[in-house]
N, C-alpha and C. Protein backbone atom coordinates (compact mmCIF):
# COMPACT_ATOMS: atom_id res chain seq x y z
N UNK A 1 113.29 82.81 74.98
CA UNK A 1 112.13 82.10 74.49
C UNK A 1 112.21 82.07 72.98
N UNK A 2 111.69 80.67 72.45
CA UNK A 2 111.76 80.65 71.00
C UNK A 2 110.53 80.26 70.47
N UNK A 3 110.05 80.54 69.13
CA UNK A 3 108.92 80.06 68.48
C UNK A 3 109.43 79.02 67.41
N UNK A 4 108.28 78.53 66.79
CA UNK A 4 109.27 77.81 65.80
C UNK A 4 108.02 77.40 65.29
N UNK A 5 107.93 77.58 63.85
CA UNK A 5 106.74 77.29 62.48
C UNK A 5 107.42 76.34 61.83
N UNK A 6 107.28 74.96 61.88
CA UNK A 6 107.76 74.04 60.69
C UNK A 6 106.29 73.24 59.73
N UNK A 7 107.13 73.13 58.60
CA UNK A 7 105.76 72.21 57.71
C UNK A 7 106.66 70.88 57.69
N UNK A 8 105.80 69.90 58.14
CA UNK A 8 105.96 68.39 58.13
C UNK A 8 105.11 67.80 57.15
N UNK A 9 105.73 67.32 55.81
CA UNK A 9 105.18 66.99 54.38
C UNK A 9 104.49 65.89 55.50
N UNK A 10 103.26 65.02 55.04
CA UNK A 10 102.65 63.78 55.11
C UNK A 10 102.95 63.16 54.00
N UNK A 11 102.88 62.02 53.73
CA UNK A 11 103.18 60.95 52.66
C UNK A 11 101.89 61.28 51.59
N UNK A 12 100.86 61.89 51.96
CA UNK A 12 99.90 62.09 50.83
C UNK A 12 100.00 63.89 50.21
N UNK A 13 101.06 64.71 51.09
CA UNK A 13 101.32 65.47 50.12
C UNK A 13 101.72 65.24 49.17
N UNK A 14 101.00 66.36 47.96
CA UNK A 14 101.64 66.02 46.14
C UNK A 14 102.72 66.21 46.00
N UNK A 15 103.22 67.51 46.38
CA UNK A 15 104.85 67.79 46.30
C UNK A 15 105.57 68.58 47.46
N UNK A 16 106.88 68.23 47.20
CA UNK A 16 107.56 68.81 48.64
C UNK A 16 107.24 70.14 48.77
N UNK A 17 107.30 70.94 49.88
CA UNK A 17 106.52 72.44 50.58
C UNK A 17 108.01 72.93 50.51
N UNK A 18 108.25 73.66 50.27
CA UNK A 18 109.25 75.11 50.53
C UNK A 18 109.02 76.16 50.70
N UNK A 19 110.05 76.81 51.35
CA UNK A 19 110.19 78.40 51.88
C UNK A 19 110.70 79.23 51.16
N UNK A 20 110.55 80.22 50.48
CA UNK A 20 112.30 81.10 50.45
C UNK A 20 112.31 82.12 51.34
N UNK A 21 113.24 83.09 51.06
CA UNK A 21 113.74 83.86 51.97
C UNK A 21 112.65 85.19 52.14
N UNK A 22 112.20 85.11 51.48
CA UNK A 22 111.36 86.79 51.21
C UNK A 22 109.98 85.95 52.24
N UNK A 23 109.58 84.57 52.04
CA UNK A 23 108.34 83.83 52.90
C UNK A 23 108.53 83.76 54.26
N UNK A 24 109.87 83.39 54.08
CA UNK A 24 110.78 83.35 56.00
C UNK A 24 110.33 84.48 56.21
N UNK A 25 110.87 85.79 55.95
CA UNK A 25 110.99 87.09 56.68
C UNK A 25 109.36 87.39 56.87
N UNK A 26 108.40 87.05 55.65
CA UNK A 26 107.07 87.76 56.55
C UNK A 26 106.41 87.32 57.77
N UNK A 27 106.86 85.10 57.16
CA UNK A 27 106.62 84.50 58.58
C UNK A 27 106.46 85.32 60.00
N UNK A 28 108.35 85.22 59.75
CA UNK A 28 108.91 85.42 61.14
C UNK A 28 108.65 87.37 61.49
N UNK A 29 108.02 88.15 60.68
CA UNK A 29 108.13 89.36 61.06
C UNK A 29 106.37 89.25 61.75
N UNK A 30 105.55 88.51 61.48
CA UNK A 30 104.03 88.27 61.63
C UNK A 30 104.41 87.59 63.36
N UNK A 31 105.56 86.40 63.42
CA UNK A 31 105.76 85.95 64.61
C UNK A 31 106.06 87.29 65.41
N UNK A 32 107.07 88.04 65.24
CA UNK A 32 107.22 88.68 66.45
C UNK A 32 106.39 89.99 66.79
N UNK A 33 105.39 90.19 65.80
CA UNK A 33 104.34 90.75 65.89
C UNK A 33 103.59 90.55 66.80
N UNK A 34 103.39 89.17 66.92
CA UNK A 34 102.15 88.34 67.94
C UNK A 34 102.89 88.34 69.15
N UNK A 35 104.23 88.06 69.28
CA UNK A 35 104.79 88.19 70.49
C UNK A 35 104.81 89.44 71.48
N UNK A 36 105.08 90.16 70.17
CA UNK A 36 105.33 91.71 70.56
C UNK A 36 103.76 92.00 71.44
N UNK A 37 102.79 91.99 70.96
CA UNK A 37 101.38 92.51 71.16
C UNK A 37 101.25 91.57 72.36
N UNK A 38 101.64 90.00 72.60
CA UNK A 38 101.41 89.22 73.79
C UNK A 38 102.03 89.97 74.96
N UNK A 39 102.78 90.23 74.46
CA UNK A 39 104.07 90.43 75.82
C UNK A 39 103.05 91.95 76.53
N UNK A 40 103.00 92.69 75.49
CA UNK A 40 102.44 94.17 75.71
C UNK A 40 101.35 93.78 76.29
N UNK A 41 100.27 92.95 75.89
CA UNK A 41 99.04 92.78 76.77
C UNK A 41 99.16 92.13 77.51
N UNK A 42 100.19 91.34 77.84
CA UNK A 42 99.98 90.92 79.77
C UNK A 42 101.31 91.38 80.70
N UNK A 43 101.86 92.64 79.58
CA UNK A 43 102.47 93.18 80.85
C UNK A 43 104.13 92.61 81.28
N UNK A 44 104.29 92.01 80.38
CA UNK A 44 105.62 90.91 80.26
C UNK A 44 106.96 91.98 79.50
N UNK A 45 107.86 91.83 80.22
CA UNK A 45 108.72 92.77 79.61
C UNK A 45 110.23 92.27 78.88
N UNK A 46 110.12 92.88 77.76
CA UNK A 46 111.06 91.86 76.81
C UNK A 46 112.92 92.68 77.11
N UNK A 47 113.61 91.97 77.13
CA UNK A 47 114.73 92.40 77.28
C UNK A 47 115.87 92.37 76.33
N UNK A 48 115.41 90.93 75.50
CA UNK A 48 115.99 90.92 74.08
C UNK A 48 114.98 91.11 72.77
N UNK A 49 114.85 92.02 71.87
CA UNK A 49 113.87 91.98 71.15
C UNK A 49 114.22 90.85 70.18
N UNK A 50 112.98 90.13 69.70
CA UNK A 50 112.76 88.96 68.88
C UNK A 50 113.42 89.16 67.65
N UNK A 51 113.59 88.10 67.12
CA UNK A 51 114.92 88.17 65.48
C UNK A 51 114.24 86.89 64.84
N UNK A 52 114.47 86.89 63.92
CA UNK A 52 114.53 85.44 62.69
C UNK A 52 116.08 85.20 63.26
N UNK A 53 116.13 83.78 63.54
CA UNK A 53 117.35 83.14 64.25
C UNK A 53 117.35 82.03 63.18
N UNK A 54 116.55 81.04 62.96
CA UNK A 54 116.32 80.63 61.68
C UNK A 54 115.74 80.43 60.49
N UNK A 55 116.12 79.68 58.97
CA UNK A 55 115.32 79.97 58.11
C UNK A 55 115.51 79.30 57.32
N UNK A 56 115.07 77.90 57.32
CA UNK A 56 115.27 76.47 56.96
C UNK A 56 114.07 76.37 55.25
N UNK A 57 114.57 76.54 54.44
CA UNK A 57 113.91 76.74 53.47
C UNK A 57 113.50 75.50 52.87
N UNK A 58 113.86 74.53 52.49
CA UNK A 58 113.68 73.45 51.89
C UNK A 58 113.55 72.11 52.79
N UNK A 59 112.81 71.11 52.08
CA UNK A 59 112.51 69.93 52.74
C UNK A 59 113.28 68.44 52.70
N UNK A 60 113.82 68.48 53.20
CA UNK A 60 115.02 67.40 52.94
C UNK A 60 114.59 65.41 53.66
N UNK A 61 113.89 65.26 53.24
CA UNK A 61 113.59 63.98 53.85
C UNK A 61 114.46 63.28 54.31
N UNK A 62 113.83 62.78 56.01
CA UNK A 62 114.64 62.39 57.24
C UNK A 62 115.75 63.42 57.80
N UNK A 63 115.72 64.54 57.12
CA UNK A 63 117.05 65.68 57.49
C UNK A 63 116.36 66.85 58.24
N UNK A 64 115.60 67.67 57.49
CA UNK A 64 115.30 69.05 57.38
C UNK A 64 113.76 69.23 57.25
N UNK A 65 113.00 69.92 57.80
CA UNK A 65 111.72 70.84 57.28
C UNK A 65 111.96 71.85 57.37
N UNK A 66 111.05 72.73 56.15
CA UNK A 66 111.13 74.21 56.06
C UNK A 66 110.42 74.24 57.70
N UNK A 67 110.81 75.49 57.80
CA UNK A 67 110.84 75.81 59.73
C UNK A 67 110.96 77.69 59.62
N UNK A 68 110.58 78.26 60.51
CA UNK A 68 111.09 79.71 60.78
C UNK A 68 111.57 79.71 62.10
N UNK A 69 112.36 80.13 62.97
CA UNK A 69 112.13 80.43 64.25
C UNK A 69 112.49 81.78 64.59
N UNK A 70 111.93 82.25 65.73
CA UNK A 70 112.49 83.70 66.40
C UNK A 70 112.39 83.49 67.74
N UNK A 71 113.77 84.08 67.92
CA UNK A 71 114.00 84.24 69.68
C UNK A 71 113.91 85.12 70.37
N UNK A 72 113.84 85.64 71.14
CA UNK A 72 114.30 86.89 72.12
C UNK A 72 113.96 86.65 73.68
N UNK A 73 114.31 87.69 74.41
CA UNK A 73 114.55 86.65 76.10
C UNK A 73 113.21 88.35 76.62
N UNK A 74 113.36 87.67 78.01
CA UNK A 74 111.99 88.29 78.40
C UNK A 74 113.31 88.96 79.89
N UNK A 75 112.71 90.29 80.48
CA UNK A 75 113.39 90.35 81.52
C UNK A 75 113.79 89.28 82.71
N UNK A 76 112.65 88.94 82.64
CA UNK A 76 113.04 87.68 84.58
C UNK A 76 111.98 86.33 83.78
N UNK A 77 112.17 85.18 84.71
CA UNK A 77 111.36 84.40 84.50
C UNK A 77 109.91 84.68 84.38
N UNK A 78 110.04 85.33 85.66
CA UNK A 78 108.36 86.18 85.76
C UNK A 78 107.64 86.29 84.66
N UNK A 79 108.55 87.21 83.99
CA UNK A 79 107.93 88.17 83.09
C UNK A 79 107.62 86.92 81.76
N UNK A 80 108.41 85.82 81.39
CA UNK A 80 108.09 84.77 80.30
C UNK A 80 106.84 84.26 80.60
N UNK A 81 106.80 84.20 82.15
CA UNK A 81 105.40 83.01 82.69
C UNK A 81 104.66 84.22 82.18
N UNK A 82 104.31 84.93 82.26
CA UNK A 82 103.13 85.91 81.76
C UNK A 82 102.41 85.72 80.42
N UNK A 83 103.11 84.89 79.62
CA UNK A 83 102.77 84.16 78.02
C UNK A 83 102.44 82.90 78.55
N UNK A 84 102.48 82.38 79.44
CA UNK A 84 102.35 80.73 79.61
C UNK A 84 100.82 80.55 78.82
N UNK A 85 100.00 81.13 79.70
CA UNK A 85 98.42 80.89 79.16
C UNK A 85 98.09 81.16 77.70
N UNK A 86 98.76 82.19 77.17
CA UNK A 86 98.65 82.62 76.26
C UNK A 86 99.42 81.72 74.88
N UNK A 87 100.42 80.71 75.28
CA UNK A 87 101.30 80.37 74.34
C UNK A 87 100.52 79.58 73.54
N UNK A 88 99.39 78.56 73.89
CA UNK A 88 98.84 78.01 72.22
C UNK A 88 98.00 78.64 71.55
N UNK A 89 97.94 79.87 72.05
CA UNK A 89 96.74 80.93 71.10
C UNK A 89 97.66 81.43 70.31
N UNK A 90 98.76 81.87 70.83
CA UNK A 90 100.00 82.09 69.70
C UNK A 90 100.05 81.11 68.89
N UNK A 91 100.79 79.52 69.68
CA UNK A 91 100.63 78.95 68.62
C UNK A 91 99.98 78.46 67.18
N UNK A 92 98.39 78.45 67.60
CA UNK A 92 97.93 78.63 66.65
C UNK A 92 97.68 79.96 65.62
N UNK A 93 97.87 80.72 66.36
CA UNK A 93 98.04 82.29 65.07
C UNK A 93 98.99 81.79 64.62
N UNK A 94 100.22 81.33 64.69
CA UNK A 94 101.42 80.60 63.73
C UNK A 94 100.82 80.16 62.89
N UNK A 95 100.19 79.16 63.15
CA UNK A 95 99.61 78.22 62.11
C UNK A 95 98.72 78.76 60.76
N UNK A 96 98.09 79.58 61.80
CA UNK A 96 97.59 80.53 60.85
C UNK A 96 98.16 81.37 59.71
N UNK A 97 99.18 81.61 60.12
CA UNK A 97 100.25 82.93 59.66
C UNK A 97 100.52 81.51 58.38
N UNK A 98 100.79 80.18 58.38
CA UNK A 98 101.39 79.57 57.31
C UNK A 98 100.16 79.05 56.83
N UNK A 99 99.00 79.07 56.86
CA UNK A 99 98.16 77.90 56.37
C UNK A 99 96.67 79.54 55.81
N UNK A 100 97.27 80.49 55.84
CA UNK A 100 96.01 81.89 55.54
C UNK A 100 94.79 81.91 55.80
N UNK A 101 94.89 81.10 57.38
CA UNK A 101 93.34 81.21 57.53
C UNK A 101 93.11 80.70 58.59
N UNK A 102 92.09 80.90 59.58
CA UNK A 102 91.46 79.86 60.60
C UNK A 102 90.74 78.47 60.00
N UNK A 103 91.00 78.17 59.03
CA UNK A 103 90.03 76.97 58.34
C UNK A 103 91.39 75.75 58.80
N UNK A 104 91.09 74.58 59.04
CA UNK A 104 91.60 73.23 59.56
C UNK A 104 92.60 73.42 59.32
N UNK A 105 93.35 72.82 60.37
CA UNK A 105 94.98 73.12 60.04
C UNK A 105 95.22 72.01 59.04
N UNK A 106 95.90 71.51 58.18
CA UNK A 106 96.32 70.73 57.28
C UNK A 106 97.10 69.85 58.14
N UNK A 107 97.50 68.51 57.82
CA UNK A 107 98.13 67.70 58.80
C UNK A 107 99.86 67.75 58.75
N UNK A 108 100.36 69.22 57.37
CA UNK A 108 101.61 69.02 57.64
C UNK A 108 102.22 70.30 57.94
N UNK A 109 101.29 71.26 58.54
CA UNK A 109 101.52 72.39 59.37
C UNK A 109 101.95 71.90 61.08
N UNK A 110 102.52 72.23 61.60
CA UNK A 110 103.16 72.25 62.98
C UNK A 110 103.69 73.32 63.51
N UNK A 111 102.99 73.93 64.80
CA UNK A 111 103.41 75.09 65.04
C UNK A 111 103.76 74.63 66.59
N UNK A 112 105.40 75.11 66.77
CA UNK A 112 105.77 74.55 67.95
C UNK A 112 106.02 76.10 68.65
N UNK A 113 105.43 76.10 70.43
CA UNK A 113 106.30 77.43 71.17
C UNK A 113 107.10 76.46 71.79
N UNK A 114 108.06 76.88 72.25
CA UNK A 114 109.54 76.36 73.25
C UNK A 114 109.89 77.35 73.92
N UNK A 115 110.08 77.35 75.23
CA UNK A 115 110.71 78.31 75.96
C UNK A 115 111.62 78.24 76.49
């Protein structure tokens, strides 16, 4: 299972959004935080622990958005479906985690789960 935090500039952002490396790592250490605590509260058992897999720093128009992702695998299928309900409450704590707040998400925050 993978997460994945990207910022998608809009045409009325002022200037392009970037990442660096020290922003990636709290991202993605806040992501597998939330995973970690999901998995633990419904009982879901992880078999690969979660990593920063990527860490797409800069915004490259038509190419690239800054992005974080983290992966890690769950014992059985079972045990992934156990996040199903839970995956856009994650998602949005992502959002959260890039935008510092429950206040409106901005229109070039995008917080994708993928499994």
């Amino acid at each position: 299972m993978c997460a994945e935090v990207s910022v998608t500039p809009s045409p009325s952002t002022p200037t392009p959004i970037s990442f660096n490396s020290t922003y990636c790592r709290t991202v993605s250490n806040r992501m597998i935080e939330l995973f970690n605590a999901a998995a633990e509260e419904n009982g879901a058992v992880i078999s690969e622990a979660f990593i920063q897999t990527v860490c797409d720093t800069t915004y490259v128009p038509s190419r690239t958005v800054p992005r974080v992702v983290i992966c890690g695998a769950f014992a059985s299928v079972e045990d992934s479906q156990k996040l199903d309900g839970v995956a856009p409450q994650l998602a949005q704590e992502l959002v959260y985690t890039v935008t510092g707040g429950p206040s409106q998400c901005p229109p070039w925050v995008r917080a994708v789960v993928r499994v």
